[in-house]
Protein backbone atom coordinates (compact mmCIF):
# COMPACT_ATOMS: atom_id res chain seq x y z
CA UNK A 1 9.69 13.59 -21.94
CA UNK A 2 6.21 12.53 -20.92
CA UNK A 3 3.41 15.09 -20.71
CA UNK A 4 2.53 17.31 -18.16
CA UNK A 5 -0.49 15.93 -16.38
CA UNK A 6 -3.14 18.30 -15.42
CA UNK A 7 -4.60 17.92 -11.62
CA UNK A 8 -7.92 17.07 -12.91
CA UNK A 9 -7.19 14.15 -14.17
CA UNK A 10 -6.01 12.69 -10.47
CA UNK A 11 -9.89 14.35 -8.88
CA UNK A 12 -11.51 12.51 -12.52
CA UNK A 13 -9.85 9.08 -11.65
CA UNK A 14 -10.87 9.37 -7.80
CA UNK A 15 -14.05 10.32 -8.51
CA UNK A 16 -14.33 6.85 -11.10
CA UNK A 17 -13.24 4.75 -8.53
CA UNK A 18 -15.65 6.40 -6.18
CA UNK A 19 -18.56 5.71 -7.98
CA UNK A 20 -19.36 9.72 -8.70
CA UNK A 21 -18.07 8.71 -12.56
CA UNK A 22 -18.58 6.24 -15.33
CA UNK A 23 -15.77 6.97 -17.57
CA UNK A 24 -13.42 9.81 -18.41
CA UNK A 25 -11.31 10.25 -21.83
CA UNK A 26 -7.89 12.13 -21.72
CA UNK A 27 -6.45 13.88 -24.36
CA UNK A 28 -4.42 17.32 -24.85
CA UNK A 29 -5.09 20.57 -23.19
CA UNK A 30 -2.34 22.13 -24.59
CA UNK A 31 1.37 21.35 -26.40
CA UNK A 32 2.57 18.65 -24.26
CA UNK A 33 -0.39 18.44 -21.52
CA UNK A 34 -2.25 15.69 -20.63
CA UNK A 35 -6.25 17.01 -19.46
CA UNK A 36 -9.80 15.63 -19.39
CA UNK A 37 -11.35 15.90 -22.33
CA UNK A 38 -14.81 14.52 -21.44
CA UNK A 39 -16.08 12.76 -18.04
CA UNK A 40 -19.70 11.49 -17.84
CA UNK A 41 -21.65 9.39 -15.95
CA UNK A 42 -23.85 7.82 -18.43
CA UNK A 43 -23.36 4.40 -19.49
CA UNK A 44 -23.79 4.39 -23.72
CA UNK A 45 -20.70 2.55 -24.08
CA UNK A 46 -21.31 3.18 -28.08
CA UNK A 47 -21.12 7.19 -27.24
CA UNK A 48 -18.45 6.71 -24.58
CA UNK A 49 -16.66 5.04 -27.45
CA UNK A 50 -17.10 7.69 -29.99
CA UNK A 51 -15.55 10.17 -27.54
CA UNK A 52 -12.10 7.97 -27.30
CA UNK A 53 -12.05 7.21 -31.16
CA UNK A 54 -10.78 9.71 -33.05
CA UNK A 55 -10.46 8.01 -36.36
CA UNK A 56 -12.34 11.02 -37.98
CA UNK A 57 -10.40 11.63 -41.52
CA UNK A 58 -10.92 15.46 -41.21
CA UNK A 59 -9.59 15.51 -38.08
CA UNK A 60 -6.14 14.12 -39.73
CA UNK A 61 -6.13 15.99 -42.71
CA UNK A 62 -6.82 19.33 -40.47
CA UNK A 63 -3.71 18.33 -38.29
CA UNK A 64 -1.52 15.64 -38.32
CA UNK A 65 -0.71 15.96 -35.00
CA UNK A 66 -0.04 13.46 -32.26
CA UNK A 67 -1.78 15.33 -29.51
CA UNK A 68 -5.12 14.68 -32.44
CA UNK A 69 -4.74 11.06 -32.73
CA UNK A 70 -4.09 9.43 -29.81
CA UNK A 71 -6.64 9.62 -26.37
CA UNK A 72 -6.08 7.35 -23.26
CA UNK A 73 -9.42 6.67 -21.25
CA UNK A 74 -10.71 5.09 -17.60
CA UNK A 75 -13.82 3.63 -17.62
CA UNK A 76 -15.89 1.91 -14.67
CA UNK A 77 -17.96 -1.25 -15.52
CA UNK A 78 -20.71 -2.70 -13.05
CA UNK A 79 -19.96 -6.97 -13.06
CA UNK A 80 -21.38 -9.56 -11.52
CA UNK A 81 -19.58 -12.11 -9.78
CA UNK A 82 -20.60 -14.64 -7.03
CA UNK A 83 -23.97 -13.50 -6.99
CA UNK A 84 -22.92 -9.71 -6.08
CA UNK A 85 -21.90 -6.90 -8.01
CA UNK A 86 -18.92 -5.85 -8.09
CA UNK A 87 -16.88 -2.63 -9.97
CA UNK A 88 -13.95 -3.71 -12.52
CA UNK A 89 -11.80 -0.84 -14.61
CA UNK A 90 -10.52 -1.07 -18.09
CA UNK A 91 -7.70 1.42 -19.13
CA UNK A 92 -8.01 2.24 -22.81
CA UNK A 93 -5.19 3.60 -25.09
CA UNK A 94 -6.78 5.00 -28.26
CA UNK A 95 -4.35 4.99 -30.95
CA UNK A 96 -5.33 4.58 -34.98
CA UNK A 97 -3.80 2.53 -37.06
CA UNK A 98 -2.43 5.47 -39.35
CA UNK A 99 0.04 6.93 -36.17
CA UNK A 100 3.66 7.09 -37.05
CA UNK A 101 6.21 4.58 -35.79
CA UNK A 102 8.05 7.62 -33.61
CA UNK A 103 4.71 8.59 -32.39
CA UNK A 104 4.41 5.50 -30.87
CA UNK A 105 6.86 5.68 -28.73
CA UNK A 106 5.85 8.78 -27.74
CA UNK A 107 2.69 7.04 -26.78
CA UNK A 108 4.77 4.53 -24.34
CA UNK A 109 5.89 7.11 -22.83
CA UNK A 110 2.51 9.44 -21.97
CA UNK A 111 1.10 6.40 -21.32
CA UNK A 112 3.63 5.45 -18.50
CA UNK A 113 3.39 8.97 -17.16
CA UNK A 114 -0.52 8.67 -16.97
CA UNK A 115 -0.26 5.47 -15.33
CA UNK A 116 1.49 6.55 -12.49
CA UNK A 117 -2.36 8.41 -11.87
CA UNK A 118 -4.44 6.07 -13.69
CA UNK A 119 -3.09 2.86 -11.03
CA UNK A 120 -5.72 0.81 -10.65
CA UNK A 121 -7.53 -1.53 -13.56
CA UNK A 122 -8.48 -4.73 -14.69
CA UNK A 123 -7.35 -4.69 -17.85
CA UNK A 124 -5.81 -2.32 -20.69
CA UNK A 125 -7.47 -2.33 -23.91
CA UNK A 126 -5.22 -1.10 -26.79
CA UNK A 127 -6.88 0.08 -29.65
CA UNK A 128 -6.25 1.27 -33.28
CA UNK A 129 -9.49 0.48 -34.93
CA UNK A 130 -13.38 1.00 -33.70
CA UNK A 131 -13.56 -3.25 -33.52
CA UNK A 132 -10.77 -3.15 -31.38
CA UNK A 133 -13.56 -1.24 -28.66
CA UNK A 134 -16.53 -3.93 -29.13
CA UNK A 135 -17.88 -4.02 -25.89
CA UNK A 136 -17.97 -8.00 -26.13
CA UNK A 137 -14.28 -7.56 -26.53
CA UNK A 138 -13.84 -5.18 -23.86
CA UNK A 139 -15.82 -7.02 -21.30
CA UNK A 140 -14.03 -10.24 -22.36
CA UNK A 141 -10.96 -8.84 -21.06
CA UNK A 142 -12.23 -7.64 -17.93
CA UNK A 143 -12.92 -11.54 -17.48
CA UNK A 144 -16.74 -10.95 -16.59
């Protein structure tokens, strides 16, 4: 069963496409519910990054736990096109490369639930490894 989604993250993803947000990262607020875990406006990709990756060893060894590893994140980026700027999304699902087979279904699953919120976006960036964030990769995907 997919997690409970908390209402902030629906206000967090308007506010995004609004323009009042840069990015937001989404983890657990609880067994089984999906919450903000940070929202800024700032545009460090490189800390925005280090928010989403969880690949910290101590964090594993302290729990093993699903709701630790894996983050999902929305993020706004400013691209010009045609002479104008315009605002393309990238959907990001945070997963390292240690997480368990069943745990990745699990993952399908949240992530389907989330995306039911999370609509709109340019393109979904699946990660298990800090490379897998390079912005150059990122924005390459995005198609700017």
């Amino acid at each position: 069963m997919p997690a409970v989604l908390d209402e902030e993250i629906k206000r967090t993803y308007e506010a995004i496409r609004a323009g009042d947000l840069t990015w937001a990262v989404f983890g657990y607020g609880g067994p089984g519910q999906l919450a903000v875990d940070h929202a800024g406006v700032d545009s460090d990709y490189d800390a925005f990054c280090g928010r989403l990756a969880t690949d910290d060893a101590a964090a594993r060894v302290v729990s093993n736990s699903f709701e630790v590893q894996v983050r999902f994140a929305y993020r706004r980026f400013e691209a010009e096109e045609n002479g104008s700027e315009r605002a393309k999304y990238a959907f990001f699902v945070w997963s390292p490369a240690y997480t368990e087979f069943r745990e990745k279904n699990k993952l399908l699953r949240e992530r389907m639930g989330l995306q039911m919120v999370v609509q709109h976006y340019d393109a979904e960036v699946r990660a298990s490894q800090r490379d897998d964030l390079a912005h150059a990769k990122v924005v390459a995907q995005l198609g700017n």
